[in-house]
N, C-alpha and C. Protein backbone atom coordinates (compact mmCIF):
# COMPACT_ATOMS: atom_id res chain seq x y z
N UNK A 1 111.91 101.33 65.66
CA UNK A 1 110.73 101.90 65.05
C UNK A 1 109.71 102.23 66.14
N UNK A 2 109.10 103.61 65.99
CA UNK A 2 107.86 103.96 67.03
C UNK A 2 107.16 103.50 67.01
N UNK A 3 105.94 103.07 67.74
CA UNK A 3 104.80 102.45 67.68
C UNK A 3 104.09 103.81 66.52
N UNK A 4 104.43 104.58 66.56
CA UNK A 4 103.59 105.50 65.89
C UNK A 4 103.60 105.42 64.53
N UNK A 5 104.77 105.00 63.73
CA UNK A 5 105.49 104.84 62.57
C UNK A 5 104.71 103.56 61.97
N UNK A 6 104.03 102.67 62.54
CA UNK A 6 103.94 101.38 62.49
C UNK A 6 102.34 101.45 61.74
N UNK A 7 102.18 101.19 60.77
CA UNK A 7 100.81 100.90 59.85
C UNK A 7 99.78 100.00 60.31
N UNK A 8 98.84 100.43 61.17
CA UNK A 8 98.11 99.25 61.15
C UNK A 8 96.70 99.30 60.91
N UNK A 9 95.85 98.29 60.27
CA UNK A 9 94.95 98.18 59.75
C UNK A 9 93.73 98.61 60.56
N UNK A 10 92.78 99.20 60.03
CA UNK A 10 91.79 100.09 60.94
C UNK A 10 90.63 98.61 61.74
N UNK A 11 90.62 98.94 63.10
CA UNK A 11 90.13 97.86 63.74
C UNK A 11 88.05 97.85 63.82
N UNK A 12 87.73 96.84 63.71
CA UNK A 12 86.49 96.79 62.75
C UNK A 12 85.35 97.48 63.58
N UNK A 13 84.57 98.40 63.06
CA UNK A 13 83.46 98.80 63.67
C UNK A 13 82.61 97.95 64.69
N UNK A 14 82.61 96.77 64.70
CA UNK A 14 81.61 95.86 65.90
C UNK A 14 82.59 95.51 66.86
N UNK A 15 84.03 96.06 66.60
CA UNK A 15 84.69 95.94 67.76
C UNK A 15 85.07 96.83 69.27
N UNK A 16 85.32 97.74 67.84
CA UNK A 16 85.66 99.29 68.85
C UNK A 16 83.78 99.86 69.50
N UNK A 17 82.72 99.27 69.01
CA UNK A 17 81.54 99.71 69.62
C UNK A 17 81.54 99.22 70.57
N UNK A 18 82.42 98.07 71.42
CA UNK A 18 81.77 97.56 72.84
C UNK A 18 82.44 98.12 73.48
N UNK A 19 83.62 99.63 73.11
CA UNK A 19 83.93 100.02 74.47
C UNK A 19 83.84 101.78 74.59
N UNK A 20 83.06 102.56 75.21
CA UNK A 20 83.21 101.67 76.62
C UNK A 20 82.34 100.75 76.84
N UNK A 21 82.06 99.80 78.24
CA UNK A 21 81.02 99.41 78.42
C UNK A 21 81.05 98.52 79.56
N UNK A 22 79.65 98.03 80.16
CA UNK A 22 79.74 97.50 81.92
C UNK A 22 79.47 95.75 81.33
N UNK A 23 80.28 95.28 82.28
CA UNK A 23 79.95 93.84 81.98
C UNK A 23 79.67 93.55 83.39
N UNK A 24 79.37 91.66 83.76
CA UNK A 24 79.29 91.05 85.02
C UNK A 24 80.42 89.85 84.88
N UNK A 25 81.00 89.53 86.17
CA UNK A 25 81.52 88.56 86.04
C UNK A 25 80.73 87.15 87.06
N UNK A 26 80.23 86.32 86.45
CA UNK A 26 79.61 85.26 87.22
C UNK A 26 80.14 84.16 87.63
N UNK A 27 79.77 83.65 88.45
CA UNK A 27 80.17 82.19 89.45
C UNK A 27 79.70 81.56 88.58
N UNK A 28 80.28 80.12 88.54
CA UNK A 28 80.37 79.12 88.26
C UNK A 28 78.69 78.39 89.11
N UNK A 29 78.13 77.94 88.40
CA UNK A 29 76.29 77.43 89.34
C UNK A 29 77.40 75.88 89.92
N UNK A 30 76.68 76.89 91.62
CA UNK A 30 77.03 75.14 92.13
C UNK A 30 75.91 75.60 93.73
N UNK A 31 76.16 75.10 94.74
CA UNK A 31 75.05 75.46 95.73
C UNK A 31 74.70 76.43 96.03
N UNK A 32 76.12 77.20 96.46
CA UNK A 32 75.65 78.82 97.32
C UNK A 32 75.20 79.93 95.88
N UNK A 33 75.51 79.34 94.57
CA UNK A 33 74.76 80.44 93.24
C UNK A 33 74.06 79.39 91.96
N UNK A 34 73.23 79.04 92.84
CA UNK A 34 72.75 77.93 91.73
C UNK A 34 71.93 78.79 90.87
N UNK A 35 71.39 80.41 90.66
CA UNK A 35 71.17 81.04 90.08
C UNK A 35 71.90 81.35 88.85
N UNK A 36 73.49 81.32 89.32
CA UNK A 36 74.77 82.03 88.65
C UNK A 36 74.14 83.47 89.18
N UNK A 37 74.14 83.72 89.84
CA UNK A 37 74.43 85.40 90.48
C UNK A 37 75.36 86.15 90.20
N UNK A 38 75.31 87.17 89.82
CA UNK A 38 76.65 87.73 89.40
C UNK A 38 77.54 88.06 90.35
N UNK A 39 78.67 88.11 90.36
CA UNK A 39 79.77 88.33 91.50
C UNK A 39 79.57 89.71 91.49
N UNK A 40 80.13 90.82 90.11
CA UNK A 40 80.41 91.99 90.44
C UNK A 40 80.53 92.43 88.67
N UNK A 41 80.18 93.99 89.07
CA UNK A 41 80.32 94.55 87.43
C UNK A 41 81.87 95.01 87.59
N UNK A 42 82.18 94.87 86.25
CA UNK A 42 83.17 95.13 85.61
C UNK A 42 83.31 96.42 84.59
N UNK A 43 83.71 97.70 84.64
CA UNK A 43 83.55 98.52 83.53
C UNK A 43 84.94 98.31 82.38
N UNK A 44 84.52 97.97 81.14
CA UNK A 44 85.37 98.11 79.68
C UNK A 44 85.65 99.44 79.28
N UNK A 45 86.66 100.15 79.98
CA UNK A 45 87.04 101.26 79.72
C UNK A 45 87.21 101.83 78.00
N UNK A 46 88.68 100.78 77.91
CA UNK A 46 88.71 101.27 76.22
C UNK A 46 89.59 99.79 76.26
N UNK A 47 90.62 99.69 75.12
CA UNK A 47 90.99 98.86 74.90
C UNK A 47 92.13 98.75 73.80
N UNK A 48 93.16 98.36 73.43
CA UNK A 48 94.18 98.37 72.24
C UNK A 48 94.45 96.96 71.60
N UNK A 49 94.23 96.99 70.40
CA UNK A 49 94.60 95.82 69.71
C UNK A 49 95.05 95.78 68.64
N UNK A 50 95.91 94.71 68.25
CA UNK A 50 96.53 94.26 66.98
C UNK A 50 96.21 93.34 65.87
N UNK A 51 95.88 93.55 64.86
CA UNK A 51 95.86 92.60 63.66
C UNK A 51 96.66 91.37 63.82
N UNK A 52 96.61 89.69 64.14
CA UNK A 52 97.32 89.01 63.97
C UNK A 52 96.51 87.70 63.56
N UNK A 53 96.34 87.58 61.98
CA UNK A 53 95.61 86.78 61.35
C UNK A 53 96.39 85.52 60.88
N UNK A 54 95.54 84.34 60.48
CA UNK A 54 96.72 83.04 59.26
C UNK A 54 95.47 83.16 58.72
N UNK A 55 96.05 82.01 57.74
CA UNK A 55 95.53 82.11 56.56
C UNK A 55 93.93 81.54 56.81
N UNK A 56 93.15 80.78 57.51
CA UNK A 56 91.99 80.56 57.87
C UNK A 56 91.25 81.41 58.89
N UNK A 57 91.95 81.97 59.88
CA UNK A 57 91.42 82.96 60.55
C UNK A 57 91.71 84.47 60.76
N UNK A 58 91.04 85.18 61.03
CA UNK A 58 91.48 86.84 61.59
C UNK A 58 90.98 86.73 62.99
N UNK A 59 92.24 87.60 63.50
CA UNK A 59 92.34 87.80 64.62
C UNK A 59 92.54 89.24 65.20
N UNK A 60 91.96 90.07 65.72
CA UNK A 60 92.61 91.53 66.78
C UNK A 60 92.90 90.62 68.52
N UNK A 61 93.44 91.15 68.79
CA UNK A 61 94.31 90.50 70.31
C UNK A 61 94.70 91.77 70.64
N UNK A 62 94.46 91.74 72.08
CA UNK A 62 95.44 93.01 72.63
C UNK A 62 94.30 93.25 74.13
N UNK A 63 94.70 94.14 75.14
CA UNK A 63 94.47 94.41 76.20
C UNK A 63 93.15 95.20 76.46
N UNK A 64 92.32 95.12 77.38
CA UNK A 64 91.17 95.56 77.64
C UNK A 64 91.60 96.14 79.08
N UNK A 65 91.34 97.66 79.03
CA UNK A 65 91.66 98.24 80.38
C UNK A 65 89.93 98.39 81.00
N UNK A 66 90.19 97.50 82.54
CA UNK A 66 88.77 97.29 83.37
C UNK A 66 89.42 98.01 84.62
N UNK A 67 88.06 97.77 84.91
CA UNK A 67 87.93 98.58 86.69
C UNK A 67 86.90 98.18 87.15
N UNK A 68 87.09 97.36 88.66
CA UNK A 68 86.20 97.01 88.95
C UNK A 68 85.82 97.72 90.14
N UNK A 69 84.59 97.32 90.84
CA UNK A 69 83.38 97.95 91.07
C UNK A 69 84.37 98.70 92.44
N UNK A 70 85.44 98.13 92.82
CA UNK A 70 86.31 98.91 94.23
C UNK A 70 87.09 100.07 93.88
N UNK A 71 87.38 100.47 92.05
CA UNK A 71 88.11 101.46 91.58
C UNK A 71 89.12 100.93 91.14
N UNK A 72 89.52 99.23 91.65
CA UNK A 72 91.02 98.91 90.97
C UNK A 72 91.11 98.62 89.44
N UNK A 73 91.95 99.23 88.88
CA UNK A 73 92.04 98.75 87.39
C UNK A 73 93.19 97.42 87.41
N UNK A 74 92.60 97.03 86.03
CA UNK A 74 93.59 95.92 85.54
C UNK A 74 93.84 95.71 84.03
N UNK A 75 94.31 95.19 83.43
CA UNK A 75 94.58 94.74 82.31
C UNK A 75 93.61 93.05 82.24
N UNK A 76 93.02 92.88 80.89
CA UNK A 76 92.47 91.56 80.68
C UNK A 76 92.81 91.35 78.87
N UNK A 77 93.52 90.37 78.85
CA UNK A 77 93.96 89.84 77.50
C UNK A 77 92.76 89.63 76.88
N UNK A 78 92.60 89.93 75.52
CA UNK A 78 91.47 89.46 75.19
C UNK A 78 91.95 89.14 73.16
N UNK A 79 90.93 88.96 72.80
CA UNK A 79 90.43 88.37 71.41
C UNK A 79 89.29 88.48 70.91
N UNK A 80 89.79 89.18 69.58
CA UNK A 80 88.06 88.74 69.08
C UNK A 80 88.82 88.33 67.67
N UNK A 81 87.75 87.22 66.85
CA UNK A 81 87.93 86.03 66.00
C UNK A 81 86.65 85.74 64.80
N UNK A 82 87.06 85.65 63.90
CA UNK A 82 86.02 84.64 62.63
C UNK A 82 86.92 84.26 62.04
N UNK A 83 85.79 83.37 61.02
CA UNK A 83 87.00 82.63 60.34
C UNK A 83 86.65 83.62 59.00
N UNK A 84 88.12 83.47 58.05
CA UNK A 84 87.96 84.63 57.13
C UNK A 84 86.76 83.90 55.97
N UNK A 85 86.17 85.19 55.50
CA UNK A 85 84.80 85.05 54.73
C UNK A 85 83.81 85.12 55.86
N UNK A 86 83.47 85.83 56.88
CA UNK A 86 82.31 85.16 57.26
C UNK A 86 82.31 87.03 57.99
N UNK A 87 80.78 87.47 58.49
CA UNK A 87 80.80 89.08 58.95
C UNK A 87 81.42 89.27 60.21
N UNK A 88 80.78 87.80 61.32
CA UNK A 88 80.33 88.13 63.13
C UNK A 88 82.00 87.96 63.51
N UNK A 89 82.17 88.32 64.06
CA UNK A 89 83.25 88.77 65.48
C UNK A 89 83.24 87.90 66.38
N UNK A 90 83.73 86.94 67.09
CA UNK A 90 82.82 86.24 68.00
C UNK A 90 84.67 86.70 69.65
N UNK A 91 83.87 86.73 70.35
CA UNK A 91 84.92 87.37 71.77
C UNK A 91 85.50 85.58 72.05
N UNK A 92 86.66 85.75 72.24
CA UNK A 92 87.29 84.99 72.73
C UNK A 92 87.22 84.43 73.85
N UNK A 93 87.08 82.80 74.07
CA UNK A 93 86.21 82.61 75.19
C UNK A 93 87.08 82.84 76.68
N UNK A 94 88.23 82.50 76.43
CA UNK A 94 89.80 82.27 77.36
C UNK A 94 90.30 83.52 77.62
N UNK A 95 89.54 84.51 78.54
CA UNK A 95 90.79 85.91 78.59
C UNK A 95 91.22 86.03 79.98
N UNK A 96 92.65 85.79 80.35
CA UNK A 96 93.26 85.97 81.20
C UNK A 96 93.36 87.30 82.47
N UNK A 97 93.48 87.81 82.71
CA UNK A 97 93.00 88.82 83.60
C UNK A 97 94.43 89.36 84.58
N UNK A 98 95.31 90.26 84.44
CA UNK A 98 96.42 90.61 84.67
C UNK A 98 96.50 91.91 85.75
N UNK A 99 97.05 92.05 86.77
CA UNK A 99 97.00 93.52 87.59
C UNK A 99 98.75 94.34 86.82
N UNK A 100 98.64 95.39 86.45
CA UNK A 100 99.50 96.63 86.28
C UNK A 100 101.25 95.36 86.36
N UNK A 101 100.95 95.44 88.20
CA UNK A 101 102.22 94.88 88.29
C UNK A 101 102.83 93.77 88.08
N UNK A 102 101.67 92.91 88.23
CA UNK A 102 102.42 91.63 87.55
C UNK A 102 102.40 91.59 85.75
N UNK A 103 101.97 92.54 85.02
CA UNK A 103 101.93 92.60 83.56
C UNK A 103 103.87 92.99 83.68
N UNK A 104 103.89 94.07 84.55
CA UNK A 104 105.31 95.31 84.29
C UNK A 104 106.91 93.74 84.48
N UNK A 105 106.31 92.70 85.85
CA UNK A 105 107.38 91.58 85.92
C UNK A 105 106.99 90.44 85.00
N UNK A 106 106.18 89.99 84.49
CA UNK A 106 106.21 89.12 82.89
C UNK A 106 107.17 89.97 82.33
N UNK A 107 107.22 91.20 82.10
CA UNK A 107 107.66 91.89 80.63
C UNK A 107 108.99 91.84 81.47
N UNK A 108 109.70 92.30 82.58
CA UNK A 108 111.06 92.08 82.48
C UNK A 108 111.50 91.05 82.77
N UNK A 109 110.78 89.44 83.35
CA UNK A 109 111.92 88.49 82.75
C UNK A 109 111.42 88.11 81.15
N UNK A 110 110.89 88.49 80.66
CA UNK A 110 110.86 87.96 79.07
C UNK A 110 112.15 89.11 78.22
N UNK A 111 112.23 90.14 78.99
CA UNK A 111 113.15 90.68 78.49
C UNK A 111 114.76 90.24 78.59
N UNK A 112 114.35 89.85 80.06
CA UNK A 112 115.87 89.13 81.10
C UNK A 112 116.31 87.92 79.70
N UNK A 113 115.04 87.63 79.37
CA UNK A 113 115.46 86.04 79.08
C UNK A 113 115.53 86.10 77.16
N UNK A 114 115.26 87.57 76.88
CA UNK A 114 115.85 88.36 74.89
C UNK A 114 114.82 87.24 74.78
N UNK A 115 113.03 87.86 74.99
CA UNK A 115 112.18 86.75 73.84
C UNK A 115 111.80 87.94 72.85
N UNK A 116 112.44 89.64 73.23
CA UNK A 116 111.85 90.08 72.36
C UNK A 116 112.89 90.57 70.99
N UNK A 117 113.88 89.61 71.12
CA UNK A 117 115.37 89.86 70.48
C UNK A 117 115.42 89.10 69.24
């Protein structure tokens, strides 16, 4: 089946509004940024995600294409979450942060190893 063929539920207006858009990524406050200074902006190009809810929560999951301030792009896993009944969106606090090529070798040993079988 195509990805194109595939029905999926329209992804919620307070989601698809944060992209595009510039973020910062900050240090951790310890001596040399006891400010928290920001390291560097980050631009939120666009982004693709999937519906994957249970029965207490909704979930969209899926990839955020960035570029940072040197031109390199990357992939960053992300989430956004409520619990069902409730309006706000809240961003997932845990998003992993992936370059092109190491996304392309996850995907062929998970393939090597039929997790998508």
């Amino acid at each position: 089946m195509n990805i194109e063929e595939i029905e999926m539920p329209e992804i919620p207006a307070e989601i698809k509004k944060k992209y595009p858009s510039i973020g910062t990524f900050n240090f951790p406050k310890n001596d040399k940024y006891a400010d928290g200074k920001y390291v560097e902006e980050v631009k939120k190009l666009e982004a693709v995600f999937v519906e994957d809810s249970n029965s207490a929560r909704e979930y969209w999951k899926g990839f955020e294409l960035i570029e940072w301030e040197d031109g390199c792009r990357e992939l960053r896993f992300c989430y956004y979450t409520r619990k069902k009944g409730t309006e706000s969106w809240r961003w997932g606090q845990f998003s992993p942060i992936i370059s092109f090529e190491k996304l392309k070798q996850l995907i062929q040993m998970v393939e090597k190893k039929k997790w998508f079988s």
